[in-house]
Each structure stands twice: as C-alpha cells, then as structure tokens.
N, C-alpha and C. Protein backbone atom coordinates (compact mmCIF):
# COMPACT_ATOMS: atom_id res chain seq x y z
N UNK A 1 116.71 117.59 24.32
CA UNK A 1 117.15 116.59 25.23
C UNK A 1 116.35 115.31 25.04
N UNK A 2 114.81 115.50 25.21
CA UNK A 2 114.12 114.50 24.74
C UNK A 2 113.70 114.45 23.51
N UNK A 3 114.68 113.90 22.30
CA UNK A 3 113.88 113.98 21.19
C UNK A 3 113.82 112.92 20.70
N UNK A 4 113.84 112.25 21.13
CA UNK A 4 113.04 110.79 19.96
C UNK A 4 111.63 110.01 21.39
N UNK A 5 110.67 109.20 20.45
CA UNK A 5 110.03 109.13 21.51
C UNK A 5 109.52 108.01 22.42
N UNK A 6 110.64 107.46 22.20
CA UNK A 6 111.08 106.25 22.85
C UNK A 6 111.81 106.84 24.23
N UNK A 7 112.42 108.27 24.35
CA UNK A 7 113.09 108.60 25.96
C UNK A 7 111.56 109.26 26.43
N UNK A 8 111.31 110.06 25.50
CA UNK A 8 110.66 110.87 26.23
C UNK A 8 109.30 109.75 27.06
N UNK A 9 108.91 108.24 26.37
CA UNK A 9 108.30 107.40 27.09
C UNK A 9 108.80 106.93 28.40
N UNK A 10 110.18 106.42 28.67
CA UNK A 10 110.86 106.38 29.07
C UNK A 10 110.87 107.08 30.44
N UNK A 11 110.81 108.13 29.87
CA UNK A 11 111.01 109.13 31.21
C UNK A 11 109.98 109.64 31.53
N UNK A 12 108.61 109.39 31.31
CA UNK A 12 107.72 109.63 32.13
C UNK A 12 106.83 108.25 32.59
N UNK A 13 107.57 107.12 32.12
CA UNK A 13 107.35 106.04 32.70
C UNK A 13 108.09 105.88 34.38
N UNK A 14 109.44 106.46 34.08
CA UNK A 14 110.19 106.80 35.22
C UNK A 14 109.98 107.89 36.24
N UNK A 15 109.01 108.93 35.74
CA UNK A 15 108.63 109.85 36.57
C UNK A 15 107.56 109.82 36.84
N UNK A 16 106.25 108.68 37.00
CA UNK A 16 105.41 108.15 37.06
C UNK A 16 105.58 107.06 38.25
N UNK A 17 106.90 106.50 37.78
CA UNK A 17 107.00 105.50 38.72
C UNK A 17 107.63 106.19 40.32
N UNK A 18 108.43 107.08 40.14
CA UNK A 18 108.95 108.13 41.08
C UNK A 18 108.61 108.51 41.32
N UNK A 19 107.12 108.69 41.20
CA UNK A 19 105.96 109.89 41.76
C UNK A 19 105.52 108.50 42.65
N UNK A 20 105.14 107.63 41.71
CA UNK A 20 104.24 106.53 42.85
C UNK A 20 104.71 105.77 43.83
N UNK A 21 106.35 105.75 43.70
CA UNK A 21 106.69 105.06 44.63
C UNK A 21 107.37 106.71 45.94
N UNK A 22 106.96 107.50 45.84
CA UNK A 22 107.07 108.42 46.45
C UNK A 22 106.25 108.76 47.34
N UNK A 23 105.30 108.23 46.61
CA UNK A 23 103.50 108.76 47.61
C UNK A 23 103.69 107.66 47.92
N UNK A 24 103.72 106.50 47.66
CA UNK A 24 103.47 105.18 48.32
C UNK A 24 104.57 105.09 49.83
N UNK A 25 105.82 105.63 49.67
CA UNK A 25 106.46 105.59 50.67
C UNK A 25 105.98 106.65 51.71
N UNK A 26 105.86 107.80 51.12
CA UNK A 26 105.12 108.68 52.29
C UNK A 26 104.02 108.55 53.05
N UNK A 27 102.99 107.65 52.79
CA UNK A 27 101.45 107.30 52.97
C UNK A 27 101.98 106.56 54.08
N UNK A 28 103.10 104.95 53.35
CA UNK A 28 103.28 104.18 54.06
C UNK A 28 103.91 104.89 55.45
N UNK A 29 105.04 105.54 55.25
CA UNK A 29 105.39 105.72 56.29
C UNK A 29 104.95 106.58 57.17
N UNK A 30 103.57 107.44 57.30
CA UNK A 30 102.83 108.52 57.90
C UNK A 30 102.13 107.10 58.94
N UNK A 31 101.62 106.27 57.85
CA UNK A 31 100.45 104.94 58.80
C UNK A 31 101.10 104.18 59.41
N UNK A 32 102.18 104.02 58.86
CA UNK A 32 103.16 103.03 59.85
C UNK A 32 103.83 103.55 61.15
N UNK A 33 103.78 104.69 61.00
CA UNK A 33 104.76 105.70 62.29
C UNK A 33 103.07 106.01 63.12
N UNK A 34 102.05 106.26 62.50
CA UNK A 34 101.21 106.24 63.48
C UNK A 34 100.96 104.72 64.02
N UNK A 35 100.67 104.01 63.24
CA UNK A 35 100.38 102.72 64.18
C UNK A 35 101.42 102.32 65.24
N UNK A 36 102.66 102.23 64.78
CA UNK A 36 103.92 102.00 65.74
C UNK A 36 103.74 103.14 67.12
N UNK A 37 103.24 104.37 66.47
CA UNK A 37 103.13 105.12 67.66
C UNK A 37 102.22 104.74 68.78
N UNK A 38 101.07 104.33 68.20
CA UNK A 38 99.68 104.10 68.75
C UNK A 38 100.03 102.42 69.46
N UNK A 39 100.71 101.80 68.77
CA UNK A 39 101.31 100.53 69.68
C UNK A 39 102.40 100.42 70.41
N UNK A 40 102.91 101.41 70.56
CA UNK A 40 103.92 102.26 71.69
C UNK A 40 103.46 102.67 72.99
N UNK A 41 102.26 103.36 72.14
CA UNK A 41 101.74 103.91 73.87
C UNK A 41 100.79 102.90 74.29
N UNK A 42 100.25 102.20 73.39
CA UNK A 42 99.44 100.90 74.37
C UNK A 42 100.09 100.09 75.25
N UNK A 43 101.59 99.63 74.64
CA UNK A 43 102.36 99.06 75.48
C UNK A 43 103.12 99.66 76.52
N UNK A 44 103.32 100.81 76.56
CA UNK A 44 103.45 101.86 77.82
C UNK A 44 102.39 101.48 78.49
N UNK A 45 100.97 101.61 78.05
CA UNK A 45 99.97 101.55 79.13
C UNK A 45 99.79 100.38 79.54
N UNK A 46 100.27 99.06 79.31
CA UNK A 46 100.33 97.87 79.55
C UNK A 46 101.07 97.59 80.95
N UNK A 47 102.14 98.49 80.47
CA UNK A 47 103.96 98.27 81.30
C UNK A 47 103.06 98.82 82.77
N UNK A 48 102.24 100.12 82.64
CA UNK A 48 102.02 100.89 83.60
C UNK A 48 101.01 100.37 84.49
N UNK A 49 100.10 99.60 84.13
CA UNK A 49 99.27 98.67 84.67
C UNK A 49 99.76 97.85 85.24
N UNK A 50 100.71 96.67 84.45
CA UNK A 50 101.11 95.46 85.20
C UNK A 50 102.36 95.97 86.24
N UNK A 51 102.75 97.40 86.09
CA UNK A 51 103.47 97.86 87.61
C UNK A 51 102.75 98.28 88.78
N UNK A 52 101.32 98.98 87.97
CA UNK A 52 99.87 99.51 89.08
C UNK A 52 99.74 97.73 90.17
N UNK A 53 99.76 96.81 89.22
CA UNK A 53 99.11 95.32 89.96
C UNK A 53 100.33 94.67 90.60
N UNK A 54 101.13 94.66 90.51
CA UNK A 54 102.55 94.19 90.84
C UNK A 54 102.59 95.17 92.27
N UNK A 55 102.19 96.78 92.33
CA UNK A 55 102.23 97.22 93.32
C UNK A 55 100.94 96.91 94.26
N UNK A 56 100.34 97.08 93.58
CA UNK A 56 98.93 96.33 94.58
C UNK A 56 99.09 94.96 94.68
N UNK A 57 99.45 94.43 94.52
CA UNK A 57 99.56 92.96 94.71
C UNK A 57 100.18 92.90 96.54
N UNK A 58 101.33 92.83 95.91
CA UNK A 58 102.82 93.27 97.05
C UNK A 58 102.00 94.36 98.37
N UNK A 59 101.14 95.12 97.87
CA UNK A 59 101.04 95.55 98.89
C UNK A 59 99.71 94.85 100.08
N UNK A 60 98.80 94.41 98.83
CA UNK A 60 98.05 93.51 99.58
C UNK A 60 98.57 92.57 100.76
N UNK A 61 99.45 91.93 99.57
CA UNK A 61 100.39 90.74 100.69
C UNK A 61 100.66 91.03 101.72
N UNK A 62 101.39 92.26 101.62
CA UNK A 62 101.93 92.96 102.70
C UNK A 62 101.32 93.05 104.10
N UNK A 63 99.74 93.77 103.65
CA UNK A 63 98.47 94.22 104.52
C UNK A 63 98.40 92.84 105.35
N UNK A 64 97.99 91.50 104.54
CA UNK A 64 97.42 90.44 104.70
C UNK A 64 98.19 90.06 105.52
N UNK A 65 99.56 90.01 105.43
CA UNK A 65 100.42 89.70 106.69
C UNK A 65 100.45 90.27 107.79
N UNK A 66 100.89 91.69 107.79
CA UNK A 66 100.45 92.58 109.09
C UNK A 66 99.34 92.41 109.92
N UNK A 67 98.13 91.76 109.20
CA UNK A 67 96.80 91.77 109.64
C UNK A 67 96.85 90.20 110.59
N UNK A 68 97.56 89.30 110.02
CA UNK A 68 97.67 88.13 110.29
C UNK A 68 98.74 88.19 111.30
N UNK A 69 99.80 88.83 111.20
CA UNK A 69 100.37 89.12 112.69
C UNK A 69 100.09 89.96 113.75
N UNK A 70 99.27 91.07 113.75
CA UNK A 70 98.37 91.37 114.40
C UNK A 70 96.89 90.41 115.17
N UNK A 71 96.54 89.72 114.55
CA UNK A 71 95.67 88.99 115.18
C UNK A 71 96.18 87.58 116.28
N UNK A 72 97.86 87.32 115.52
CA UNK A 72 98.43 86.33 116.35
C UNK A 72 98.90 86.40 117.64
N UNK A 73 99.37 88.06 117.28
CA UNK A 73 99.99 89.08 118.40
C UNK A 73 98.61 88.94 119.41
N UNK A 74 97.45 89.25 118.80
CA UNK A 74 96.18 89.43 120.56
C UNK A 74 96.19 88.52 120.51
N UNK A 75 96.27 87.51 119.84
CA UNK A 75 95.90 85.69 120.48
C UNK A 75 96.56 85.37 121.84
N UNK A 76 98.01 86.08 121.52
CA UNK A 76 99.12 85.75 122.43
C UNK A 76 98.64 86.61 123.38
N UNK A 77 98.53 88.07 123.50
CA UNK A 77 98.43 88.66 124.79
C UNK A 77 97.03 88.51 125.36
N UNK A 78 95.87 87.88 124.60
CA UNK A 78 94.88 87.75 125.43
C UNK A 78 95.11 85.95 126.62
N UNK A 79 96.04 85.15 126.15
CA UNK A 79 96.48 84.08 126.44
C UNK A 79 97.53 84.44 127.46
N UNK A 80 97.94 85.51 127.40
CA UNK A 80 99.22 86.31 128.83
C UNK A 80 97.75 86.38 129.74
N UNK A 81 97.48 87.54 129.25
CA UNK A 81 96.39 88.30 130.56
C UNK A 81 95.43 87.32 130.83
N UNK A 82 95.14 86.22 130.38
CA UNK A 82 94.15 85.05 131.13
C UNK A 82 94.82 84.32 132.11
N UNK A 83 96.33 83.94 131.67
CA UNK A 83 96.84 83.71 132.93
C UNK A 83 97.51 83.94 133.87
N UNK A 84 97.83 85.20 133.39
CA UNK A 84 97.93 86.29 134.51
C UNK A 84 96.58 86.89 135.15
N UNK A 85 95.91 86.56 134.95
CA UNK A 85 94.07 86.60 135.74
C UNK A 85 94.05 85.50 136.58
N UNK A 86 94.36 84.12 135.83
CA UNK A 86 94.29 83.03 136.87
C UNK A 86 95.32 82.93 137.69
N UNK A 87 96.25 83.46 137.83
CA UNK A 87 97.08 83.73 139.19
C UNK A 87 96.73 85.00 139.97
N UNK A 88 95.86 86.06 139.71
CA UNK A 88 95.92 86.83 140.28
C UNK A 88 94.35 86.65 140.92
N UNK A 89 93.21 85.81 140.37
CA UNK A 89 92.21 85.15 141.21
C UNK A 89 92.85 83.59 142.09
N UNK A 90 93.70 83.58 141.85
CA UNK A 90 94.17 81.79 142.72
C UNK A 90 95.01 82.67 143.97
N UNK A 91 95.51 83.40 143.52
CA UNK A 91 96.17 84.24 145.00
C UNK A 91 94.63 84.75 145.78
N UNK A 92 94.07 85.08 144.97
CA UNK A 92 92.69 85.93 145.53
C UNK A 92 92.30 84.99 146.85
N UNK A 93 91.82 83.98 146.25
CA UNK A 93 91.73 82.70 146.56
C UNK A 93 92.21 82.08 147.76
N UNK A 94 93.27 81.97 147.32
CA UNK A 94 93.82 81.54 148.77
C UNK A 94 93.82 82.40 149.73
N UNK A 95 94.34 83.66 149.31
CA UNK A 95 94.43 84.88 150.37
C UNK A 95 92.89 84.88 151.39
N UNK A 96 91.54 84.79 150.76
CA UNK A 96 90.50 84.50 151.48
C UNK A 96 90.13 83.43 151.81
N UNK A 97 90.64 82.40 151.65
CA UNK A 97 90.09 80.92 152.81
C UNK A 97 91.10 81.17 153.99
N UNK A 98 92.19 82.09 153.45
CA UNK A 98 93.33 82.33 154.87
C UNK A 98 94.39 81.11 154.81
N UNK A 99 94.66 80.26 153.89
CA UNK A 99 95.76 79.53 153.21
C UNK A 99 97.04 80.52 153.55
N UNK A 100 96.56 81.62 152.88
CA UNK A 100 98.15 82.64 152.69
C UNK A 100 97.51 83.70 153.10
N UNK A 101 98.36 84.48 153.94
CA UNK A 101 98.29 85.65 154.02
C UNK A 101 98.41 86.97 152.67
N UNK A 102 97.37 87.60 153.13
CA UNK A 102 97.24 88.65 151.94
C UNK A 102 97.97 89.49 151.78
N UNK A 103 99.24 89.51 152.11
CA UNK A 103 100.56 90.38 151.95
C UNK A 103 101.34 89.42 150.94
N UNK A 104 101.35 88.29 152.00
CA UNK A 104 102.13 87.41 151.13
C UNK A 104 101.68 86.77 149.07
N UNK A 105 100.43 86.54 149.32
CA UNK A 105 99.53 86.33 148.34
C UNK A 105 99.98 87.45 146.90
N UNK A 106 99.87 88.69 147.63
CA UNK A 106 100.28 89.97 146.95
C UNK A 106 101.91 89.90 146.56
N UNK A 107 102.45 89.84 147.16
CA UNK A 107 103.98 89.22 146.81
C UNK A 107 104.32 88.35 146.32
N UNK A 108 103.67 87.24 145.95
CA UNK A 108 103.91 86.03 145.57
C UNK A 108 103.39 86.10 144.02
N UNK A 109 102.76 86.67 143.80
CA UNK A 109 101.72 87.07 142.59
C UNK A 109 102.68 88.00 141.79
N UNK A 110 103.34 89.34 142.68
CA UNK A 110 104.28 90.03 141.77
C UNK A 110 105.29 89.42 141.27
N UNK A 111 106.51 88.30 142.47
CA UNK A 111 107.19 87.96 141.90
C UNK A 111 107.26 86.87 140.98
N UNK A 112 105.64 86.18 140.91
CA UNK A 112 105.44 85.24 139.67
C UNK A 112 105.21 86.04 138.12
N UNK A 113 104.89 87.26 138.42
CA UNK A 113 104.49 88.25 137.15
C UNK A 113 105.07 88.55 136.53
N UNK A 114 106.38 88.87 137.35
CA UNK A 114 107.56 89.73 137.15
C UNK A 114 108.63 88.90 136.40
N UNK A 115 108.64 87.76 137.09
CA UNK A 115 109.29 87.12 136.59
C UNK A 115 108.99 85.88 135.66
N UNK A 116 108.29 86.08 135.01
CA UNK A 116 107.63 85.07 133.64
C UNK A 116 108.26 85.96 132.23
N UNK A 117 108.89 85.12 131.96
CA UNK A 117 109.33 85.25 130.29
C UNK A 117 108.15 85.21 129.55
N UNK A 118 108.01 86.58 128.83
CA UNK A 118 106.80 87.11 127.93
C UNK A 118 106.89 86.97 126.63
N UNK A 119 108.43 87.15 125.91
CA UNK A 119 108.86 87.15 124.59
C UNK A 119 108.47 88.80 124.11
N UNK A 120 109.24 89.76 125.12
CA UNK A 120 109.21 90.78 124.56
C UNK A 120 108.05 91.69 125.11
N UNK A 121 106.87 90.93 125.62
CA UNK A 121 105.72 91.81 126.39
C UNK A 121 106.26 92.20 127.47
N UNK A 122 105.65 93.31 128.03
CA UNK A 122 106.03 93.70 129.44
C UNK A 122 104.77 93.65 129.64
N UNK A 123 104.55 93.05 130.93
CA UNK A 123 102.85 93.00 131.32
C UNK A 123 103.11 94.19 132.55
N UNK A 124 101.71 94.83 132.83
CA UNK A 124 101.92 95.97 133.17
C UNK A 124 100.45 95.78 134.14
N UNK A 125 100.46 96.10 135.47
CA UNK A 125 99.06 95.38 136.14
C UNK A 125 99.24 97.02 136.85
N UNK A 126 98.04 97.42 137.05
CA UNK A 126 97.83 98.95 137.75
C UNK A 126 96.61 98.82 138.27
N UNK A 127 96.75 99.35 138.99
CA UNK A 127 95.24 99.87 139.98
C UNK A 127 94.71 100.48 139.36
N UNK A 128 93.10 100.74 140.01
CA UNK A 128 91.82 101.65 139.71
C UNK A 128 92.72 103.24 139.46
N UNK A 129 93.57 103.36 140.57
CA UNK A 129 93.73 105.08 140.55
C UNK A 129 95.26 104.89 139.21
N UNK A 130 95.51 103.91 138.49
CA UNK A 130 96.00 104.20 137.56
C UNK A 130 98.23 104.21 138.12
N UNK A 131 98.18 103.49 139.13
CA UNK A 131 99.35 103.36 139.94
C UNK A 131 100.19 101.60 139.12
N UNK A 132 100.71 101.77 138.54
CA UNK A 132 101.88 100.41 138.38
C UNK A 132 102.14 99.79 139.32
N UNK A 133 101.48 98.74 139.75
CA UNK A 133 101.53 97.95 140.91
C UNK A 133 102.73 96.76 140.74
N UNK A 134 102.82 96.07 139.20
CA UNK A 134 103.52 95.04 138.64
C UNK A 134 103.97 95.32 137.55
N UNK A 135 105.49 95.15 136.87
CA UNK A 135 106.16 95.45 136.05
C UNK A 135 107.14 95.44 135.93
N UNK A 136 108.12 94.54 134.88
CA UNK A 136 108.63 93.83 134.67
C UNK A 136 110.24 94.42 135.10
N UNK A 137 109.95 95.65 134.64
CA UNK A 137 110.79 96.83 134.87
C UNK A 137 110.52 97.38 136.74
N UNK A 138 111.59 97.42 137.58
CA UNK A 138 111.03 97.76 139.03
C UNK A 138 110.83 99.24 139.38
N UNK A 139 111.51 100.12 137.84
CA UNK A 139 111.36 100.95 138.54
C UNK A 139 110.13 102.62 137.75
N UNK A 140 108.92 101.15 136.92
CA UNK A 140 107.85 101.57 136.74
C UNK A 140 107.33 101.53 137.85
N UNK A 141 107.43 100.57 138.49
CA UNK A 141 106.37 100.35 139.69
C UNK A 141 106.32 101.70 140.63
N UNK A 142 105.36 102.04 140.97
CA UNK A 142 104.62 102.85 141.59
C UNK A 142 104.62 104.38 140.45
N UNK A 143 104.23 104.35 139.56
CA UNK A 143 104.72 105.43 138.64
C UNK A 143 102.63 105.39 138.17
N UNK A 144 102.44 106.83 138.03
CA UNK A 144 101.47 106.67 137.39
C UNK A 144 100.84 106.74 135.75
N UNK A 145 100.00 106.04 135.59
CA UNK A 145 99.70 105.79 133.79
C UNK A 145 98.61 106.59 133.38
N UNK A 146 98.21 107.80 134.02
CA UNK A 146 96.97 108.37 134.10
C UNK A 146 97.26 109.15 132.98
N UNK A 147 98.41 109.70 132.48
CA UNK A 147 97.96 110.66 131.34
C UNK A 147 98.66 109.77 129.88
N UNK A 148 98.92 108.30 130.32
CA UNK A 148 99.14 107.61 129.11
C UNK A 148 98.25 107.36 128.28
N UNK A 149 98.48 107.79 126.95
CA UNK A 149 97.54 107.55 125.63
C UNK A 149 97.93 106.33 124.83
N UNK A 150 96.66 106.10 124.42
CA UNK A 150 97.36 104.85 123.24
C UNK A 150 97.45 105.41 121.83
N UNK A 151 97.61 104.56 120.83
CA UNK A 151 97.68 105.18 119.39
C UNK A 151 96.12 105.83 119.01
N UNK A 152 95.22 105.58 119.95
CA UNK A 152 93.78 106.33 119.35
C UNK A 152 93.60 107.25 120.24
N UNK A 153 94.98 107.33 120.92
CA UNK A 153 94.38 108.53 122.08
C UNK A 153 93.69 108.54 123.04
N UNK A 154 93.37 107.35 123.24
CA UNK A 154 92.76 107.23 124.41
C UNK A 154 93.42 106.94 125.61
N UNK A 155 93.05 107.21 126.66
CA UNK A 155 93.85 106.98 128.09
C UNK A 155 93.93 105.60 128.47
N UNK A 156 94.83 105.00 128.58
CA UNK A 156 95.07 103.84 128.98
C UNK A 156 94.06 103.14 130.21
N UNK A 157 94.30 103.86 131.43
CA UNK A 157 93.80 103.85 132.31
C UNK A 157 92.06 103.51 132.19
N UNK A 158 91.86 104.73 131.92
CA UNK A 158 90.46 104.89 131.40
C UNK A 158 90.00 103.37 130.75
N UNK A 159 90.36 103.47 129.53
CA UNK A 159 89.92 102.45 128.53
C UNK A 159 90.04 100.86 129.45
N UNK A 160 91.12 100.88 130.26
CA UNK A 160 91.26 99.63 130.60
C UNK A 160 90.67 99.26 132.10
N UNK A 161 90.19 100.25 132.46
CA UNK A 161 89.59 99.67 133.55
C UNK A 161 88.24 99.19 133.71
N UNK A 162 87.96 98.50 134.72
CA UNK A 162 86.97 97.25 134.72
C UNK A 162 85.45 97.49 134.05
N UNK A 163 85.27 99.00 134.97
CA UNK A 163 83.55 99.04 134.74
C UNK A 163 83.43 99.43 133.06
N UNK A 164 84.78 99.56 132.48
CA UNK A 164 84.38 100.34 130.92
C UNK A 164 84.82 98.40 130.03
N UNK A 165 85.56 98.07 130.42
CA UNK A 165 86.00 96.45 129.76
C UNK A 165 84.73 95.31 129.55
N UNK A 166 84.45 95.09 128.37
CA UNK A 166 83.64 94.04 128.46
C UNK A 166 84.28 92.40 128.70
N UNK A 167 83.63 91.43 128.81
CA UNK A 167 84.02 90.16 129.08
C UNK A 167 85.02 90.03 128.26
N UNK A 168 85.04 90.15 126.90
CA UNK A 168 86.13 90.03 126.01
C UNK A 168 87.08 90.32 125.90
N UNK A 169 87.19 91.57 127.00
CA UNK A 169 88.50 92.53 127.21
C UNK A 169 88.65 93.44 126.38
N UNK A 170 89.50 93.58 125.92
CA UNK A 170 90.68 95.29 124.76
C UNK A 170 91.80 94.93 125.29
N UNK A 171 92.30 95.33 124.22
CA UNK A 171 93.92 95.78 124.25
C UNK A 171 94.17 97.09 123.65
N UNK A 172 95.23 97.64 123.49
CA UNK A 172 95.34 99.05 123.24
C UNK A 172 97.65 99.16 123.16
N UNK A 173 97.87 99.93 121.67
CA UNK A 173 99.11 99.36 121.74
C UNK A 173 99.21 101.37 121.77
N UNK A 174 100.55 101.22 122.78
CA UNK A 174 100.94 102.73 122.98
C UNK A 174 102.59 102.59 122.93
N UNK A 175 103.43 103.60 123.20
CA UNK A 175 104.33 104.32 123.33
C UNK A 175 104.91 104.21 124.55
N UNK A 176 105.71 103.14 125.85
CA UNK A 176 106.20 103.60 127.27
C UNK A 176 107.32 104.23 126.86
C-alpha cells in the first residue's frame, strides 16, 4: 500500500499532524471546559451575592422606615396624651378654685376626650383600679383593663400607672 517513499512520508506527516492536532484539541478543550466551568460558578456566586445585597438592602430600607414610623407614631401619641393631660389638669383646676363643679368638670373633660378626632387613636383614660373611665367607644367605658397585656406581656394597667411611669411616660401597643 505504502510503497514508494514519498506516501509513506506523507502519511506519517499526516499522522503526526492528526496525532497533534488531536492532543492539542483535547488539552484545549479539558482547560477550556474547566476554566468556563470555574467562570460559571464565579458568576453564579456573583448573581448570589448581588441577590444576598439587593435583599439586605430592601430590607434595611424597609427596617429604616418602620423604625421612622414608629418613632413618628410616639411623637404623635405622646403630643395626644400631653394634651389630653392639659385638659384633664385645667378641669382639675377649675374644679378646685370652685369655677366648675366637679361633676361637671368630670363631664366636660369626657365629652372633650371623646370627642376629639385622633386619626385612628382611641385614647383610653382608666383609673388606678384599672376601670375605662373615657373612650371613644361608649361602650368600653366602665369595662375593666386589668388582665390586658401588651405585645411584651405586660399588663397594661400595671405598666401604666402613675407610681411605676416616669416623667417621660411609656407607651405600650396591644390587641383591644
């Protein structure tokens, strides 16, 4: 088949070259399928990160707002209950120089309480023994709050009455 020796050069020039471009393609393509692999999963781990920060981000925001409407929210109800304090010392008030009678004083005070647009608060005024004296709703009034908890569990009553309240006050958000 190979007899002169010009094929038989020929053909192991050609099976030389078919060997090398054989290994050369296999090498190549072993390093190339690993690198592509290895820059596959980096960019997976890229994708998976900038979704990790995209979710922390968003959720920060999120926090930062809640936190910021929460603090606007006590701005507002410590700005209710101050002046609902200063009507309920100006009745005081008058009721003892004897201006007004202290029935009336007491009546005059509920139906200013009762009837003030809150934007959704219900202000809620109770006695020492934990009795709904004022509320917005008439037919809390006289109902007792003694085994009401707030979200930390604590008793309403308890927590909010005078000798435990510092100057600064508390608030406490629950469940009626």
């Amino acid at each position: 088949m190979f007899s002169s020796v010009k094929t038989k050069i020929i053909f192991f020039i050609t099976l030389i070259l078919i060997i090398t471009a054989t290994l050369i393609i296999y090498f190549t393509d072993r390093d190339v399928g690993d690198a592509i692999l290895e820059v596959e999963e980096k960019s997976a781990q890229n994708i998976l990160r900038m979704v990790e920060l995209n979710i922390s981000t968003g959720y920060n925001q999120l926090l930062s707002n809640k936190i910021d409407s929460i603090l606007t929210y006590q701005k507002h109800l410590k700005l209710i209950a101050g002046i609902s304090l200063y009507v309920l010392e100006e009745a005081g008030a008058l009721s003892e120089s004897g201006l007004v009678a202290k029935e009336a004083a007491i009546e005059s005070v509920k139906k200013r309480l009762i009837s003030a647009k809150l934007n959704q608060i219900e202000l809620i005024v109770f006695d020492i023994a934990g009795t709904v004296i004022i509320h917005s709703n008439p037919s809390f009034i006289g109902m007792s709050i003694e085994d009401l908890k707030d979200m930390k569990s604590r008793k309403i009553s308890a927590v909010m009455s005078e000798d435990v309240l510092s100057d600064k006050g508390d608030y406490s958000v629950f469940m009626w």
